[in-house]
C-alpha atoms as a PDB file:
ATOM      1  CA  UNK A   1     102.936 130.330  95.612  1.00  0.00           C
ATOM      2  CA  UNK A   2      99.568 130.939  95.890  1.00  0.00           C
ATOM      3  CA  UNK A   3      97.190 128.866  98.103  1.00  0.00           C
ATOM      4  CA  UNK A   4      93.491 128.685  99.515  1.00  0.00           C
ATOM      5  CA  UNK A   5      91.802 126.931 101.973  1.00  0.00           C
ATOM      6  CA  UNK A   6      89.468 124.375 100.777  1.00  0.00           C
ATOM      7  CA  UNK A   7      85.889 124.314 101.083  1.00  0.00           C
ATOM      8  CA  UNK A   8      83.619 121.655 101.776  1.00  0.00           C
ATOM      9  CA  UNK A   9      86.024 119.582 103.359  1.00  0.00           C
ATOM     10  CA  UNK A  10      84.717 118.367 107.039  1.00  0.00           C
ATOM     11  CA  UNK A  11      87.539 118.952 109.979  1.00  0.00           C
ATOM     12  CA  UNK A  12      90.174 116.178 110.503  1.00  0.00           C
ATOM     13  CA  UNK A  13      90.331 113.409 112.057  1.00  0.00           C
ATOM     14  CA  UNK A  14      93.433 111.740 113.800  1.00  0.00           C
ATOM     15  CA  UNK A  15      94.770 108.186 114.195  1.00  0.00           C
ATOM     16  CA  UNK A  16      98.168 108.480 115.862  1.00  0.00           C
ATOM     17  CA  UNK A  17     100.065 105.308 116.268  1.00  0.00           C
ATOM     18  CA  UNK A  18     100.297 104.080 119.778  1.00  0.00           C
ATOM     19  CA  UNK A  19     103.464 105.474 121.843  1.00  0.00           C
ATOM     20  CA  UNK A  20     103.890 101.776 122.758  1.00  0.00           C
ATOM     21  CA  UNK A  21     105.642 101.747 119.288  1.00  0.00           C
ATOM     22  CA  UNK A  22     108.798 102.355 121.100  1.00  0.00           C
ATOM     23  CA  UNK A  23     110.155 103.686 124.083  1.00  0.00           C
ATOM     24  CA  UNK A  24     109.690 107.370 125.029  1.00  0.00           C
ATOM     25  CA  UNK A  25     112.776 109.344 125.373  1.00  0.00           C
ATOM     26  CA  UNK A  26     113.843 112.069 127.599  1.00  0.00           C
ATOM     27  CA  UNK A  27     113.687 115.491 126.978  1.00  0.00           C
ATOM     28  CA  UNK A  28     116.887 117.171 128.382  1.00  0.00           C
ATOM     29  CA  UNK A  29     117.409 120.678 129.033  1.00  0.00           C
ATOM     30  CA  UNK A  30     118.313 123.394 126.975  1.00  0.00           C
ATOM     31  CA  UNK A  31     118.560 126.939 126.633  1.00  0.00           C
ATOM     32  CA  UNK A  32     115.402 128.744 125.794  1.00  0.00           C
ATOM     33  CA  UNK A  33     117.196 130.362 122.416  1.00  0.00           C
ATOM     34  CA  UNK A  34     118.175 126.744 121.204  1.00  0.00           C
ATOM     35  CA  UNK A  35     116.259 124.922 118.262  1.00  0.00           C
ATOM     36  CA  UNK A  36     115.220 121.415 119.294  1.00  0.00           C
ATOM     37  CA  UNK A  37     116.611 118.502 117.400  1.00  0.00           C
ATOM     38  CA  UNK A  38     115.087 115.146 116.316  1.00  0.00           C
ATOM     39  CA  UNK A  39     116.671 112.646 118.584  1.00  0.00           C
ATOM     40  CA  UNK A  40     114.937 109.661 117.149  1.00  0.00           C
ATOM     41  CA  UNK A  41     111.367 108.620 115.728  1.00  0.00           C
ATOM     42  CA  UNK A  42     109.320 105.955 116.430  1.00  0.00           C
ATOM     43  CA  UNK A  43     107.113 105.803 113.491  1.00  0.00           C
ATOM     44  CA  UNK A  44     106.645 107.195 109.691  1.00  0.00           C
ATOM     45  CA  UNK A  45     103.432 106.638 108.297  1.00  0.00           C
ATOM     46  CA  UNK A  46     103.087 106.204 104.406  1.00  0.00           C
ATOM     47  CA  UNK A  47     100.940 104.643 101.707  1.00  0.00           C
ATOM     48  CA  UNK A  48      97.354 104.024 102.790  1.00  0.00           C
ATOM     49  CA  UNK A  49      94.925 102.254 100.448  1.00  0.00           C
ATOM     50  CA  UNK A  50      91.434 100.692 100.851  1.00  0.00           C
ATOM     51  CA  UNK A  51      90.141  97.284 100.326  1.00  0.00           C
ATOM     52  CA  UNK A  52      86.779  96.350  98.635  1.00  0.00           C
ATOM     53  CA  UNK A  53      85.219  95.993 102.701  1.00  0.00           C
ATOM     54  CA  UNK A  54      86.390  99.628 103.782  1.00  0.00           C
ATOM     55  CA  UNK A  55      89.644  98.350 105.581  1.00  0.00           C
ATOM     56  CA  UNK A  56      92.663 100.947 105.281  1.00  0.00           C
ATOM     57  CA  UNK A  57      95.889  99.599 104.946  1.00  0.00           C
ATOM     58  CA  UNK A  58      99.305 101.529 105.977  1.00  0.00           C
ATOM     59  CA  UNK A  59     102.959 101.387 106.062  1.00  0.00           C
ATOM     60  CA  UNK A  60     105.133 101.956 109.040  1.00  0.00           C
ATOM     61  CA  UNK A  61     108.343 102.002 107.563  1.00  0.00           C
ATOM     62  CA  UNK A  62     110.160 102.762 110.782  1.00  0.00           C
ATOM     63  CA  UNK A  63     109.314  99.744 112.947  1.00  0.00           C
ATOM     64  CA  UNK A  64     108.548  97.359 109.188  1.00  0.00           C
ATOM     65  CA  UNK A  65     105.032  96.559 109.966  1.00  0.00           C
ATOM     66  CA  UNK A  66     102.112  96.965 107.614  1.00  0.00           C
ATOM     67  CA  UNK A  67      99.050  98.575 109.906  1.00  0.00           C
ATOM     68  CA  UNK A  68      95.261  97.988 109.226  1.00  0.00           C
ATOM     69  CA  UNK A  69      92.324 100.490 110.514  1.00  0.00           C
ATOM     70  CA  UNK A  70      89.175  98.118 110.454  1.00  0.00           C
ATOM     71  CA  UNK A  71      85.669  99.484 109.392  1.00  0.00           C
ATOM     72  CA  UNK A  72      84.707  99.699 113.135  1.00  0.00           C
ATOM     73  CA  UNK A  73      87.915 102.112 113.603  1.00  0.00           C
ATOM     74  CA  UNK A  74      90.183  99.362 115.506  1.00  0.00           C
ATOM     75  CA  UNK A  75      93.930  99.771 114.691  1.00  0.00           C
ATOM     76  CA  UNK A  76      96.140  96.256 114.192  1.00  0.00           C
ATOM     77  CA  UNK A  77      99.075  95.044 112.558  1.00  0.00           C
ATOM     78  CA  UNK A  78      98.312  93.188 109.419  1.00  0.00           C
ATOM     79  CA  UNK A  79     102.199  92.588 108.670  1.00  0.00           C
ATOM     80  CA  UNK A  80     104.964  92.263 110.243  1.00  0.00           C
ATOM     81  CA  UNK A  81     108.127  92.182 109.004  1.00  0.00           C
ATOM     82  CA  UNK A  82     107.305  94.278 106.131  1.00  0.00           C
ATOM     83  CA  UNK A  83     110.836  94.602 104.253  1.00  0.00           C
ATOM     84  CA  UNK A  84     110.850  98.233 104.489  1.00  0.00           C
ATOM     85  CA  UNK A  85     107.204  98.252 102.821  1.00  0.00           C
ATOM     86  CA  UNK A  86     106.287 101.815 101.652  1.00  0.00           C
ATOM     87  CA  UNK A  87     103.454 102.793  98.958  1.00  0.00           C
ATOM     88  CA  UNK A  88     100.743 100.099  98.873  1.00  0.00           C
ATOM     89  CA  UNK A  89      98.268  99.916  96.382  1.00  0.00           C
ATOM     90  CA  UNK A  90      95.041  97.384  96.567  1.00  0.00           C
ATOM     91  CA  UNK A  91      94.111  96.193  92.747  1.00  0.00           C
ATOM     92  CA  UNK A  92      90.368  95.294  91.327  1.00  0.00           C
ATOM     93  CA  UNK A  93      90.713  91.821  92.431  1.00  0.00           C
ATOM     94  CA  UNK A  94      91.136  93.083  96.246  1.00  0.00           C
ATOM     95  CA  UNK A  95      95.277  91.746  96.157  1.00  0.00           C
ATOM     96  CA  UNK A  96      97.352  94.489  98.092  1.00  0.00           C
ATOM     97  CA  UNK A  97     100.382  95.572  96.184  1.00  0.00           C
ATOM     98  CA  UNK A  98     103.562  96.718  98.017  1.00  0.00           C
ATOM     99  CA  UNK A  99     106.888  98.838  96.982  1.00  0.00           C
ATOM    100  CA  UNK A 100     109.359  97.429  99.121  1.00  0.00           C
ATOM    101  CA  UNK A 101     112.841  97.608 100.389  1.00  0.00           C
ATOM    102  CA  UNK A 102     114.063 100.997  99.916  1.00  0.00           C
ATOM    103  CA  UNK A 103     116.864 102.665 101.991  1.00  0.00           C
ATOM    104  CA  UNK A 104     114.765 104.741 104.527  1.00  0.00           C
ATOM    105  CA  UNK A 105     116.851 107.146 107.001  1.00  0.00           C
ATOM    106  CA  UNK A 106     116.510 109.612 109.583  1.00  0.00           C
ATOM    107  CA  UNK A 107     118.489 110.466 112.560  1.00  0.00           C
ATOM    108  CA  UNK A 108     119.298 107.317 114.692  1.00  0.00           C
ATOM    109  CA  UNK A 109     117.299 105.577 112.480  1.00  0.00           C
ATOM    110  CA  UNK A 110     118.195 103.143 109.134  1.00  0.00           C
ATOM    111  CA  UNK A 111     115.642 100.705 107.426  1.00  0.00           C
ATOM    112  CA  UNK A 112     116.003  98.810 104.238  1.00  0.00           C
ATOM    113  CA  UNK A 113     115.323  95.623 102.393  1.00  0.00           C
ATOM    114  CA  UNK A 114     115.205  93.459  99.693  1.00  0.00           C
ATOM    115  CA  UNK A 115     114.143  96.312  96.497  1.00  0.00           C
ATOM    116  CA  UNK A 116     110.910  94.307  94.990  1.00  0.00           C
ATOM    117  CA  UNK A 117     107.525  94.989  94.172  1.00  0.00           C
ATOM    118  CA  UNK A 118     105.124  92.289  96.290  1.00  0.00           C
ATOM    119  CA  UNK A 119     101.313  91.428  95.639  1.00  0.00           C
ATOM    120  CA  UNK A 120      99.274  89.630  98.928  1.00  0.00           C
ATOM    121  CA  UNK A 121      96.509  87.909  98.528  1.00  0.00           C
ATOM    122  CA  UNK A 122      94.217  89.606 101.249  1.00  0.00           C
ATOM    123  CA  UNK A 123      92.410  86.055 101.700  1.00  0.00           C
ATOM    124  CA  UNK A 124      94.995  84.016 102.252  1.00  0.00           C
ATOM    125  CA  UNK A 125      97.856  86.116 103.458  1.00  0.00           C
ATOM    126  CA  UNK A 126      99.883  84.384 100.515  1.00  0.00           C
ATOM    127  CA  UNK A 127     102.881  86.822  98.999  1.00  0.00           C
ATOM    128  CA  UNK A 128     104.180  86.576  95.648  1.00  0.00           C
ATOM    129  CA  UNK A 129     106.894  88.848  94.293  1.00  0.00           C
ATOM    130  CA  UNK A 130     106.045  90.550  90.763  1.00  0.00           C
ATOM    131  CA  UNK A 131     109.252  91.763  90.290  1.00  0.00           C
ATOM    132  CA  UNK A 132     112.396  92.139  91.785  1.00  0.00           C
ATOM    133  CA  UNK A 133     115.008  93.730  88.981  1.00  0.00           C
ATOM    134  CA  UNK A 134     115.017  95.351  85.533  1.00  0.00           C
ATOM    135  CA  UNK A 135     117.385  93.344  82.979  1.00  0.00           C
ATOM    136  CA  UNK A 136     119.136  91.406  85.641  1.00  0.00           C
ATOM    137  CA  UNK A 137     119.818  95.289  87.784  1.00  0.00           C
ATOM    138  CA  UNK A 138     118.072  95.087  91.222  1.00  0.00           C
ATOM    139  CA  UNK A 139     115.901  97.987  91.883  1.00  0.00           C
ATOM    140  CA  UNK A 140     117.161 100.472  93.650  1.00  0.00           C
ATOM    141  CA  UNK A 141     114.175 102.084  95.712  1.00  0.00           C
ATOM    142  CA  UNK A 142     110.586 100.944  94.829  1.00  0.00           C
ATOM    143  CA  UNK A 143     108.728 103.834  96.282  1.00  0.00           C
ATOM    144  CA  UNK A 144     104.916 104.010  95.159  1.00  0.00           C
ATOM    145  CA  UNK A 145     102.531 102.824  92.566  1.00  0.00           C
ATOM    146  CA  UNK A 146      99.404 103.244  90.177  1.00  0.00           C
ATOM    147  CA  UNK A 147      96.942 101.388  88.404  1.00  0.00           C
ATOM    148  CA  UNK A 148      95.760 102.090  84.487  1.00  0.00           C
ATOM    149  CA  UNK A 149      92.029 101.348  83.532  1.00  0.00           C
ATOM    150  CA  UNK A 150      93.260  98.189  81.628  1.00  0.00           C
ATOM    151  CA  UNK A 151      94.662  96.842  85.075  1.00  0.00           C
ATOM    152  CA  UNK A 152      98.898  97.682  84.442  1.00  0.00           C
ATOM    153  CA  UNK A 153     101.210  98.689  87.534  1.00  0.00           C
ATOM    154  CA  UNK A 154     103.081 101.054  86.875  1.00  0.00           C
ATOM    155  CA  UNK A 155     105.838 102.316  89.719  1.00  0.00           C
ATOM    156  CA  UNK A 156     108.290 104.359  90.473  1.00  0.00           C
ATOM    157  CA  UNK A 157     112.133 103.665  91.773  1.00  0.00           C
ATOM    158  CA  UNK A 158     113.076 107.150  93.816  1.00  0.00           C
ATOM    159  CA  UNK A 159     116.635 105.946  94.053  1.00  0.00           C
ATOM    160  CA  UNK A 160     116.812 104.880  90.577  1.00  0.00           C
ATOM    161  CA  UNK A 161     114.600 108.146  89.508  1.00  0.00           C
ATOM    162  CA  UNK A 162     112.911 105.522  86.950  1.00  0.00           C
ATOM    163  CA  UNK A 163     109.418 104.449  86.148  1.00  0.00           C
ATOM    164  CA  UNK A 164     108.409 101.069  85.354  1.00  0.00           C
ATOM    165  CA  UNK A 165     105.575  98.990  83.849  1.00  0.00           C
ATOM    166  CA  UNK A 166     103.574  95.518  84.871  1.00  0.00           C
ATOM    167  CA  UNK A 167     101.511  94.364  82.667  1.00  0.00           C
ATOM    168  CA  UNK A 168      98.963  91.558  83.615  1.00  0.00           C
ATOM    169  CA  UNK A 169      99.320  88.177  81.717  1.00  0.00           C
ATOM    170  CA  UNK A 170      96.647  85.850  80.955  1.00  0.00           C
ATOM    171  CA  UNK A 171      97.816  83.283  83.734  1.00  0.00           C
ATOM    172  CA  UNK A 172      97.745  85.649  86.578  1.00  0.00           C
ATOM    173  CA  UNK A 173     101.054  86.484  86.538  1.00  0.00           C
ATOM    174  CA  UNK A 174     102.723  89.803  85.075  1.00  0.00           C
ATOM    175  CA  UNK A 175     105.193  90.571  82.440  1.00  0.00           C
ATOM    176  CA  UNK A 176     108.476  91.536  82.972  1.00  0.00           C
ATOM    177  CA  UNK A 177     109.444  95.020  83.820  1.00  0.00           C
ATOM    178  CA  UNK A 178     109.327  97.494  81.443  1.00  0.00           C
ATOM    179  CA  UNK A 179     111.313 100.881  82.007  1.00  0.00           C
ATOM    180  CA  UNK A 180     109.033 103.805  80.615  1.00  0.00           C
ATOM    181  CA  UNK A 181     111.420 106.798  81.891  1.00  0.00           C
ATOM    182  CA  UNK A 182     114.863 107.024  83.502  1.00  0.00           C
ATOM    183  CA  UNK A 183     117.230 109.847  84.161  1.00  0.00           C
ATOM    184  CA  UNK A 184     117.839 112.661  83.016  1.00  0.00           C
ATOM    185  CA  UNK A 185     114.670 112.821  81.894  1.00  0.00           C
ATOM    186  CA  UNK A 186     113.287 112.434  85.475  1.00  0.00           C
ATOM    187  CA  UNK A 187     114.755 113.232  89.256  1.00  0.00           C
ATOM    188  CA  UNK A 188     114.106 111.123  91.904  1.00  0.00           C
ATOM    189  CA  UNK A 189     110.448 109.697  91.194  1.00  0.00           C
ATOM    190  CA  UNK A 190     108.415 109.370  93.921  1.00  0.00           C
ATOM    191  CA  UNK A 191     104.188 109.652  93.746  1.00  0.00           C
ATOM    192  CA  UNK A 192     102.387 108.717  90.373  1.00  0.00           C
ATOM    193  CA  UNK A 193      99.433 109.027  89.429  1.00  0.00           C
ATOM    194  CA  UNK A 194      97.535 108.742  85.956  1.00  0.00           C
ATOM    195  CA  UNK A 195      94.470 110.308  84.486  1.00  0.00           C
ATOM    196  CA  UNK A 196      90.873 108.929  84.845  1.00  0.00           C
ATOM    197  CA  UNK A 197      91.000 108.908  80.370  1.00  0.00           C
ATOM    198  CA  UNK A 198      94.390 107.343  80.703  1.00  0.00           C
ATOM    199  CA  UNK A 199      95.804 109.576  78.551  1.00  0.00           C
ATOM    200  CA  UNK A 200      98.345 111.130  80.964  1.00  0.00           C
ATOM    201  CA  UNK A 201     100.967 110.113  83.309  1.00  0.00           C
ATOM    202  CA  UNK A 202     102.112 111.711  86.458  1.00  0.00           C
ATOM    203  CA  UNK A 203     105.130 111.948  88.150  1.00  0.00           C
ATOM    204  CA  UNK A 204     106.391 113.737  91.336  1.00  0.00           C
ATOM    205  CA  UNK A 205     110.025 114.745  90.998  1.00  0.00           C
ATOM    206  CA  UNK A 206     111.310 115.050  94.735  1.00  0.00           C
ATOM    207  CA  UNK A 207     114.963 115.987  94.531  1.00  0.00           C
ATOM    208  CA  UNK A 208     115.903 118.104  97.520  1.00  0.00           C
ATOM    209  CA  UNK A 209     119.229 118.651  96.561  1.00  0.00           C
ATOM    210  CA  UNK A 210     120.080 122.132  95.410  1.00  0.00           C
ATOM    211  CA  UNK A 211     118.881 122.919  91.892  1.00  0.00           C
ATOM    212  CA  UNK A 212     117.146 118.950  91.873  1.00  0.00           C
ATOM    213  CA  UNK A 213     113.620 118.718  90.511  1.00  0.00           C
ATOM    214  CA  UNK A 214     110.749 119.347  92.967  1.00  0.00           C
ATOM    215  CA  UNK A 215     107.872 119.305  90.808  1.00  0.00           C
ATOM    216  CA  UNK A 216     105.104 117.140  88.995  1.00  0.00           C
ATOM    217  CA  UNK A 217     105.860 116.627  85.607  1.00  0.00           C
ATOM    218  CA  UNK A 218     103.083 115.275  82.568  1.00  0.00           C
ATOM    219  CA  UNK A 219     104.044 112.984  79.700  1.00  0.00           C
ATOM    220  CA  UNK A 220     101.232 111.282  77.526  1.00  0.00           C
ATOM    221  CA  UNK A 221     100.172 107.922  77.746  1.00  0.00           C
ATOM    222  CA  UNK A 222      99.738 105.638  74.835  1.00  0.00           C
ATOM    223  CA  UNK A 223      97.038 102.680  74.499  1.00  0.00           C
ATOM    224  CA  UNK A 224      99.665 100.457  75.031  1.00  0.00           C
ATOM    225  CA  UNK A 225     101.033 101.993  78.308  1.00  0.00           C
ATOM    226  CA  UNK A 226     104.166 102.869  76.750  1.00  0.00           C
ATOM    227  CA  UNK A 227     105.516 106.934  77.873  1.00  0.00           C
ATOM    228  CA  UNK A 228     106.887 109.349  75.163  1.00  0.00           C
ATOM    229  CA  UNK A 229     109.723 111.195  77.312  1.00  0.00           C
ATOM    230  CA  UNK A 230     110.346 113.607  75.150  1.00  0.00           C
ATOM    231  CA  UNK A 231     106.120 114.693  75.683  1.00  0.00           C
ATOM    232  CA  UNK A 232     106.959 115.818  79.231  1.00  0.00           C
ATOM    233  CA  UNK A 233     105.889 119.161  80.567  1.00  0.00           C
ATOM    234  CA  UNK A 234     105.912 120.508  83.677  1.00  0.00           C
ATOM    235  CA  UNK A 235     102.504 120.250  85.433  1.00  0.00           C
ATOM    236  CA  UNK A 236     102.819 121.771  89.009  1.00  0.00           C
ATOM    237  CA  UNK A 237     106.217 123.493  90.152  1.00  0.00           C
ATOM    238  CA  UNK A 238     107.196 123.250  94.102  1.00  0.00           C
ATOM    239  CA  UNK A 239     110.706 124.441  94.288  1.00  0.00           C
ATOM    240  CA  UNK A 240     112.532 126.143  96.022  1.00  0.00           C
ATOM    241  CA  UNK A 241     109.761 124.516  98.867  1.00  0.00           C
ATOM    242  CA  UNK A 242     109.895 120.804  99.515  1.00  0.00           C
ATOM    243  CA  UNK A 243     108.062 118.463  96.530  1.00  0.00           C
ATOM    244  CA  UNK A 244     104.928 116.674  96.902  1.00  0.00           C
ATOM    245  CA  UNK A 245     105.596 112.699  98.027  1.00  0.00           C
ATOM    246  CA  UNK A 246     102.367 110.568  97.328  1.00  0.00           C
ATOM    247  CA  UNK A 247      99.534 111.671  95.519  1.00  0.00           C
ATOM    248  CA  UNK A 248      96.094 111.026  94.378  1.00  0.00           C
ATOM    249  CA  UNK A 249      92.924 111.425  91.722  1.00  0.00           C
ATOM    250  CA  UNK A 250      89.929 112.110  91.243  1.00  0.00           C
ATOM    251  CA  UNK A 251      86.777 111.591  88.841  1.00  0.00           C
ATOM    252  CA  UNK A 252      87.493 114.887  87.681  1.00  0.00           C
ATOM    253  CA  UNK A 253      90.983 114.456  87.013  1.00  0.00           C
ATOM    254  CA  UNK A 254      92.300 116.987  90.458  1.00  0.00           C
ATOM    255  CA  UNK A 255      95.601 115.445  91.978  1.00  0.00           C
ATOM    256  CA  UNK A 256      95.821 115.373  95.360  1.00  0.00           C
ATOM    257  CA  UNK A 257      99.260 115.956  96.794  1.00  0.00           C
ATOM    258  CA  UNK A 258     100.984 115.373  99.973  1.00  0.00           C
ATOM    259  CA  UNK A 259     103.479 118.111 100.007  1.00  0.00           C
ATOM    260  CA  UNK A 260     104.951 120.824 101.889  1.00  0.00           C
ATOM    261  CA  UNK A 261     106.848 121.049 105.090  1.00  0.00           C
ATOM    262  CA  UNK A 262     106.859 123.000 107.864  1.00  0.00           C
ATOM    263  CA  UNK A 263     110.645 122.318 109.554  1.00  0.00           C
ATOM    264  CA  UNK A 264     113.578 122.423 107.473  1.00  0.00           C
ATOM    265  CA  UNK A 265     115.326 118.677 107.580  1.00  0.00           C
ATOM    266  CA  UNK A 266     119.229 119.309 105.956  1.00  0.00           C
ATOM    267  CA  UNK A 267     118.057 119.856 102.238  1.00  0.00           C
ATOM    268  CA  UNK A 268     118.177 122.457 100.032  1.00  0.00           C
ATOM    269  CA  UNK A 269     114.567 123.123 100.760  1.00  0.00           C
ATOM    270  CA  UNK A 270     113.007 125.716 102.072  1.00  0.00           C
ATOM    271  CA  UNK A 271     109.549 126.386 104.102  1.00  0.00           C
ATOM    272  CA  UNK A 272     107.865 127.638 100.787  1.00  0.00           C
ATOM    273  CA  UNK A 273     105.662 125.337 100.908  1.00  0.00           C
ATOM    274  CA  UNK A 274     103.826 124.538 104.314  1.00  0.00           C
ATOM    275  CA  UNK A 275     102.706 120.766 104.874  1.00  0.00           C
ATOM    276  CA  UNK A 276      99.178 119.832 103.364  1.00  0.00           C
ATOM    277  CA  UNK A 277      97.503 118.392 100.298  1.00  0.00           C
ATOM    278  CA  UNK A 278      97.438 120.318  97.587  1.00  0.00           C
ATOM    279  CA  UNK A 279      94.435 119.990  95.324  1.00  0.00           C
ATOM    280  CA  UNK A 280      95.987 121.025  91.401  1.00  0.00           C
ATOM    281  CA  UNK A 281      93.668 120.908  88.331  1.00  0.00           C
ATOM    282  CA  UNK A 282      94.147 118.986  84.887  1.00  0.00           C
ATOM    283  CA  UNK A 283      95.326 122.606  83.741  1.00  0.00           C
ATOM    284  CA  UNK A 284      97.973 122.835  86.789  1.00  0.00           C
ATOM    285  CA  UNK A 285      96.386 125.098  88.681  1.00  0.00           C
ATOM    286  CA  UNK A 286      95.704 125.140  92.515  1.00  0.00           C
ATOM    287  CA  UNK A 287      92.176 124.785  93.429  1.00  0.00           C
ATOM    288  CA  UNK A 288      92.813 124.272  97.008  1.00  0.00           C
ATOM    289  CA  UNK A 289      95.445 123.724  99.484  1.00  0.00           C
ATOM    290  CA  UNK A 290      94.434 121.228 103.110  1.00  0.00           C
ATOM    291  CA  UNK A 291      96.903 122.221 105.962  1.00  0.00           C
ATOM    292  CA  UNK A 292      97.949 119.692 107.711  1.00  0.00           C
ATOM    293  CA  UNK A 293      99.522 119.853 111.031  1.00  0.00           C
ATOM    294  CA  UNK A 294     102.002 116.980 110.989  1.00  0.00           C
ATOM    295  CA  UNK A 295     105.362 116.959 109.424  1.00  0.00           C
ATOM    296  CA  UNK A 296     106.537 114.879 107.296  1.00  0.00           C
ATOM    297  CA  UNK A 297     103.232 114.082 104.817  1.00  0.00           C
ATOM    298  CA  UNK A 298     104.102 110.941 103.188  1.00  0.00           C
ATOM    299  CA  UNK A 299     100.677 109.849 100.846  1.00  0.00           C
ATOM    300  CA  UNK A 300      96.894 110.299 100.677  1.00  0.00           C
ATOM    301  CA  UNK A 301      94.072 107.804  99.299  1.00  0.00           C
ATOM    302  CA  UNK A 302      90.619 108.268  98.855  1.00  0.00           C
ATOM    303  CA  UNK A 303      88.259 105.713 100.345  1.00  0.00           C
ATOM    304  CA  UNK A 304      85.001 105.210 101.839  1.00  0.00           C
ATOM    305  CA  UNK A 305      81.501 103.492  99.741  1.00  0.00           C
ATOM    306  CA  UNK A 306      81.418 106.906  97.703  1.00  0.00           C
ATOM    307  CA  UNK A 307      85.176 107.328  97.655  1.00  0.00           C
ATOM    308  CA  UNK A 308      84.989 110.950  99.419  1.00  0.00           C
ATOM    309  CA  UNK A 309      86.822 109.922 102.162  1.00  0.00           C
ATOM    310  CA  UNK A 310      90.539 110.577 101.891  1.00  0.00           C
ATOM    311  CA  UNK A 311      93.116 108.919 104.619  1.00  0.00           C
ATOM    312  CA  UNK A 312      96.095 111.007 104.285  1.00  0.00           C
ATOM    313  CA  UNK A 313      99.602 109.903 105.948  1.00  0.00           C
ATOM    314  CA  UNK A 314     101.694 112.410 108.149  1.00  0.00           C
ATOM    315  CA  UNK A 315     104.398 111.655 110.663  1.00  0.00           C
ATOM    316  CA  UNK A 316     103.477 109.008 113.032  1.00  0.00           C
ATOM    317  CA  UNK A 317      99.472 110.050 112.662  1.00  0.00           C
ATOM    318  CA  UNK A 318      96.998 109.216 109.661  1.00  0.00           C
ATOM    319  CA  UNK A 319      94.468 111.551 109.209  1.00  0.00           C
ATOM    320  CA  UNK A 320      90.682 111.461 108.004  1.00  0.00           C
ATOM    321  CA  UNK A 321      88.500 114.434 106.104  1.00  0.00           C
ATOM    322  CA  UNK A 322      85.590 114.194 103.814  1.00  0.00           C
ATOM    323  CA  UNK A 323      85.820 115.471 100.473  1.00  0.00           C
ATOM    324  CA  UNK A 324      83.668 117.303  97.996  1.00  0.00           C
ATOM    325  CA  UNK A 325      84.272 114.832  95.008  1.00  0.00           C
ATOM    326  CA  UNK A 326      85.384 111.219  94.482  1.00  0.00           C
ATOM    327  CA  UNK A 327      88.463 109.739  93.966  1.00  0.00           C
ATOM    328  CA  UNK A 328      89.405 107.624  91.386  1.00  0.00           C
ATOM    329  CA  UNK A 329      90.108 103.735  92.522  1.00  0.00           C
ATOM    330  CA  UNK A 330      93.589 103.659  92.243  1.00  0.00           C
END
């Protein structure tokens, strides 16, 4: 694969969460030729999203808390108890959105909830559940999510490798879920993202088993929001290295990915791919590639008055750089 480092990007900036997330652990001796293992992990950052004031919000899924970085740079909890929250997404009337309740595990470590899709109202603090099952079939593993211009949700189920559709109703409410692509059409759908025209949906296919999908795939969009499978094509390849996760957009139709790793974790993947955001054209082509020194990226947004801020999520840290172009609002 091919890669460049970006220009006009300022230096990062890191927010680590606070060690006092959990008790720090011994390191015991070992010979000098022996490869360290994860013992446990005391936090995994994911889904970051701005409000209309500037505020960032954040998942971490390991300790089930939903994080806030004020516009004066403070770090709180804005949730707790987050049933397994994971991508967030804030919508045009300032209501954060949350994927919820997916199996999350690492070593020593197992989080999950109940699988629903959750809007808050960021006045009030009052949580309503959008949906919660397609047909009467309980999600499986809500995982991220994306606005359309006409104000839709659409998310993806990694577990379920499905995509799904909310569409706003006159009362406030949304419609039912409607499933716009399921397997075998799609593996393990994780980031999504769709273009500034609306015209095209992506997907991140994340399978790290061997031979599985790591890739972003395109399939065209239709006025009404409804997905043509058989219109896919693939958009960005990342095998054999591990997949993006998250993603963004931007006014001129670049995705941003959070992909790469740089230690292998049990999969079939390998080290192809070295952790960063990877900046791919509307043609599929990389423009520029953002190392980042955590593992594992989770998710980027972009935020900030002119949107050319982008918070990306890594590990137990979020990160801060300034970008050359604006992202999209959603």
């Amino acid at each position: 694969m091919r890669t460049c480092h970006s220009r006009g990007v300022s230096r990062l900036v890191a927010l680590a969460l606070p060690l006092a997330c959990a008790a720090a652990l011994p390191l015991d001796a070992q010979a000098p030729d022996q490869a360290p293992e994860i013992a446990t992990t005391v936090a995994f950052t994911e889904g970051p999203t701005p409000d209309r004031a500037g505020n960032i919000y954040f998942t971490d899924i390991i300790n089930q808390r939903i994080m806030k970085v004020g516009t004066d740079g403070n770090l709180s909890i804005y949730r707790e108890h987050s049933n397994a929250a994971n991508g967030l997404l804030i919508d045009s009337q300032d209501r954060l959105i949350a994927c919820e309740g997916a199996l999350f595990e690492r070593p020593g470590v197992k989080v999950e909830g109940k699988r629903q899709i959750t809007r808050t109202d960021l006045k009030t603090g009052k949580i309503e559940i959008l949906a919660d099952n397609y047909m009467g079939k309980p999600f499986e593993g809500p995982n991220d999510a994306t606005l359309d211009g006409k104000g839709r949700i659409y998310f993806t189920d990694l577990a379920g490798s499905a995509v799904y559709r909310l569409d706003p109703l006159p009362n406030g409410g949304v419609s039912r879920p409607v499933r716009l692509l399921a397997a075998p059409t799609i593996q393990r759908s994780n980031g999504i993202q769709i273009s500034p025209d609306d015209k095209k949906l992506y997907v991140v296919e994340a399978n790290g088993a061997k031979g599985g999908a790591r890739q972003i795939s395109a399939f065209d969009l239709a006025p009404d929001g409804s997905v043509s499978a058989s219109s896919k094509k693939l958009h960005y390849n990342f095998s054999p290295g591990r997949s993006g996760d998250g993603m963004s957009i931007d006014t001129q139709g670049n995705l941003w990915v959070s992909a790469g790793m740089n230690q292998l974790r049990g999969t079939d993947e390998t080290l192809a791919n070295k952790t960063g955001i990877y900046v791919i054209s509307p043609a599929g082509k990389l423009l520029k590639f953002i190392p980042i020194p955590e593992d594992l990226i989770t998710n980027n947004t972009f935020a900030g008055p002119d949107r050319k801020t982008m918070y990306i999520t890594a590990g137990k840290t979020l990160y801060k750089i300034r970008t050359d172009v604006a992202g999209m609002a959603r």
